[in-house]
C-alpha atoms as a PDB file:
ATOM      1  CA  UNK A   1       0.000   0.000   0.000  1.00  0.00           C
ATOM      2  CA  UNK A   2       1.071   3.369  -1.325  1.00  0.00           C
ATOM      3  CA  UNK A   3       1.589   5.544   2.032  1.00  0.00           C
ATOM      4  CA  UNK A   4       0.725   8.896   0.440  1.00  0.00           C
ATOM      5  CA  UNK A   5      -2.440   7.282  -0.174  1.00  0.00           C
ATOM      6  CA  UNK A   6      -3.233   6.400   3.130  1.00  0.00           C
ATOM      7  CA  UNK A   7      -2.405   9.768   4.517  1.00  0.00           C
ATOM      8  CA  UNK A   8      -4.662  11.204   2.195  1.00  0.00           C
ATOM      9  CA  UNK A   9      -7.464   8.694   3.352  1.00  0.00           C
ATOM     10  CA  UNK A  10      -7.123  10.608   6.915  1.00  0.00           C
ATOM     11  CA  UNK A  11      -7.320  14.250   5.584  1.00  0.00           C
ATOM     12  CA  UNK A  12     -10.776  15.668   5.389  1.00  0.00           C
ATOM     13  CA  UNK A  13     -11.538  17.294   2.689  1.00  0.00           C
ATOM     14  CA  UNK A  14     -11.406  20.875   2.309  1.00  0.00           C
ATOM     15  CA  UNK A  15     -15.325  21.132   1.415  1.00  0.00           C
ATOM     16  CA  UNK A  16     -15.902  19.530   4.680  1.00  0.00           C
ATOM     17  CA  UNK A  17     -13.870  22.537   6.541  1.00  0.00           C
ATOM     18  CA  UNK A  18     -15.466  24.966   4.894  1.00  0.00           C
ATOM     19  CA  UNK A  19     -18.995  25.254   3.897  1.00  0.00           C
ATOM     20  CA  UNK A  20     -19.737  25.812   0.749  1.00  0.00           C
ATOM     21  CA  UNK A  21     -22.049  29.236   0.325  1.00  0.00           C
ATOM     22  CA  UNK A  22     -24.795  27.021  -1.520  1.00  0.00           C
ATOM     23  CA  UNK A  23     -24.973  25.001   2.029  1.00  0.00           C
ATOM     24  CA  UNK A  24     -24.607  28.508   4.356  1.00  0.00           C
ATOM     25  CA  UNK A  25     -27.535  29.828   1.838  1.00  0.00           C
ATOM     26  CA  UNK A  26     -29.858  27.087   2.572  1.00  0.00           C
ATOM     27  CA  UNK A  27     -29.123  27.284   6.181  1.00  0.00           C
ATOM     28  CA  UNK A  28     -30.009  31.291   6.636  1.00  0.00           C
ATOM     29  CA  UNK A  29     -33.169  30.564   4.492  1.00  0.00           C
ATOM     30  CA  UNK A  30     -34.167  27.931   6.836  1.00  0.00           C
ATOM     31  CA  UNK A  31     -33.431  29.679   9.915  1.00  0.00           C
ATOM     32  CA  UNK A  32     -35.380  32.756   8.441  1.00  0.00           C
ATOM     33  CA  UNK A  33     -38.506  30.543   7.729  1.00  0.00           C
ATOM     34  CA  UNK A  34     -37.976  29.245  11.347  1.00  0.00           C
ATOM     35  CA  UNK A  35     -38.168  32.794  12.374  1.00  0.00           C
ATOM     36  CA  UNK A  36     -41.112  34.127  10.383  1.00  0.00           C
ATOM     37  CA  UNK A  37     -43.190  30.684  11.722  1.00  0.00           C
ATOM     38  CA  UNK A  38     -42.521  31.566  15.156  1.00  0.00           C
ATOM     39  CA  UNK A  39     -43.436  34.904  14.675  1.00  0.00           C
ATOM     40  CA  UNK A  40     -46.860  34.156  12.924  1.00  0.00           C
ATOM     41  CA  UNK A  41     -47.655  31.352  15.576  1.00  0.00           C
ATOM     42  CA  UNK A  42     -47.248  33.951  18.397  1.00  0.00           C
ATOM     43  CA  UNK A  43     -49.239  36.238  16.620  1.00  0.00           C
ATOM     44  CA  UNK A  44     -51.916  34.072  16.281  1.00  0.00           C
ATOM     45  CA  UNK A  45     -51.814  32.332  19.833  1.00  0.00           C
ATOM     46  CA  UNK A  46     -51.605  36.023  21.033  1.00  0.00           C
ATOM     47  CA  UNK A  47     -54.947  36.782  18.488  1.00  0.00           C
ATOM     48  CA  UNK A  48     -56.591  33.873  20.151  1.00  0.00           C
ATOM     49  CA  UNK A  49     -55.707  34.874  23.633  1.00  0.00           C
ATOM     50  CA  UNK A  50     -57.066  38.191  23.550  1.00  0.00           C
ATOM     51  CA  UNK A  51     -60.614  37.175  21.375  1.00  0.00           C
ATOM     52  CA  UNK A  52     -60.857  34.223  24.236  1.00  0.00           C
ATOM     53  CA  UNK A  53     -60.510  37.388  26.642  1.00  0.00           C
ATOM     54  CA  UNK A  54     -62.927  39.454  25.209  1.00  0.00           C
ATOM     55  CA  UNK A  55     -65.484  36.414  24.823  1.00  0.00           C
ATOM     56  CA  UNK A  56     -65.477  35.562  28.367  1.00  0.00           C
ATOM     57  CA  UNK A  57     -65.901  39.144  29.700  1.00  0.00           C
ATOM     58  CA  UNK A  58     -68.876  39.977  26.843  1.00  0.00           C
ATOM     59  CA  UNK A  59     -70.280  36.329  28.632  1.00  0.00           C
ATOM     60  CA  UNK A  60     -70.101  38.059  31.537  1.00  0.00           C
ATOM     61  CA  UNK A  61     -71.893  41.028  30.733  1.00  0.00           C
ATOM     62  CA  UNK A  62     -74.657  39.061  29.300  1.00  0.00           C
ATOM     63  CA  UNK A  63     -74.938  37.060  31.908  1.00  0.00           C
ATOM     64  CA  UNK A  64     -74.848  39.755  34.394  1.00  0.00           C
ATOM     65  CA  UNK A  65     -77.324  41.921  32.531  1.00  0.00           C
ATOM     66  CA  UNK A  66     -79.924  38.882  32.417  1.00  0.00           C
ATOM     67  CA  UNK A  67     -79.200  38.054  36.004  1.00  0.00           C
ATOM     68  CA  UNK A  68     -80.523  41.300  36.893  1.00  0.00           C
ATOM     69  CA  UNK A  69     -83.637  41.533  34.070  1.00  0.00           C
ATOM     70  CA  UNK A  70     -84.573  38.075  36.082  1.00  0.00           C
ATOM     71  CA  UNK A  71     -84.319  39.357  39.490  1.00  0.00           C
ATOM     72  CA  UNK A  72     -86.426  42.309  38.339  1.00  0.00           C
ATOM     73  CA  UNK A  73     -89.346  40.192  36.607  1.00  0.00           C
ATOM     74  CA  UNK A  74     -89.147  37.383  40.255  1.00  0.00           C
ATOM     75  CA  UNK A  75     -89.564  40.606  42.487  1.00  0.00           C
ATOM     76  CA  UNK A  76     -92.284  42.396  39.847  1.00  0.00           C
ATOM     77  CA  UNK A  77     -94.315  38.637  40.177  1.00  0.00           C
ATOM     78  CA  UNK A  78     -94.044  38.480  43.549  1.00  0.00           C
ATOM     79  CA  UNK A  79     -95.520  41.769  44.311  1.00  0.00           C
END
């Protein structure tokens, strides 16, 4: 066996050293997709969180409001 040959076996190869810019390309556009997800799904978990909000206190309104019409009509019947 040739021993230049089997030193070159052990070398890495310079495109494994350094990245090629094809490879650092198609990293940056994945992280920046990773990015712009994250930021929509907040968004939207944060959209949801405050319509949830504003559903339970308009509930509570309503329910309020016909809580007292009810007491009103009970005492009106009664007397």
């Amino acid at each position: 066996m040739d021993p230049s040959i089997h030193s070159m076996q052990l070398r890495p190869s310079p495109s494994i050293l350094s990245p090629s810019k094809d490879w650092e390309k198609k990293l940056r556009r994945c992280a920046e997709a990773a990015a712009k997800g994250f930021a929509i799904g907040s968004g939207l978990k944060g959209g949801l969180a405050v319509f949830s909000i504003l559903v339970r206190l308009r509930s509570r309104r309503s329910s309020a409001s016909k809580a007292r019409s009810g007491e009103l009509m009970e005492k009106e019947s009664l007397g």
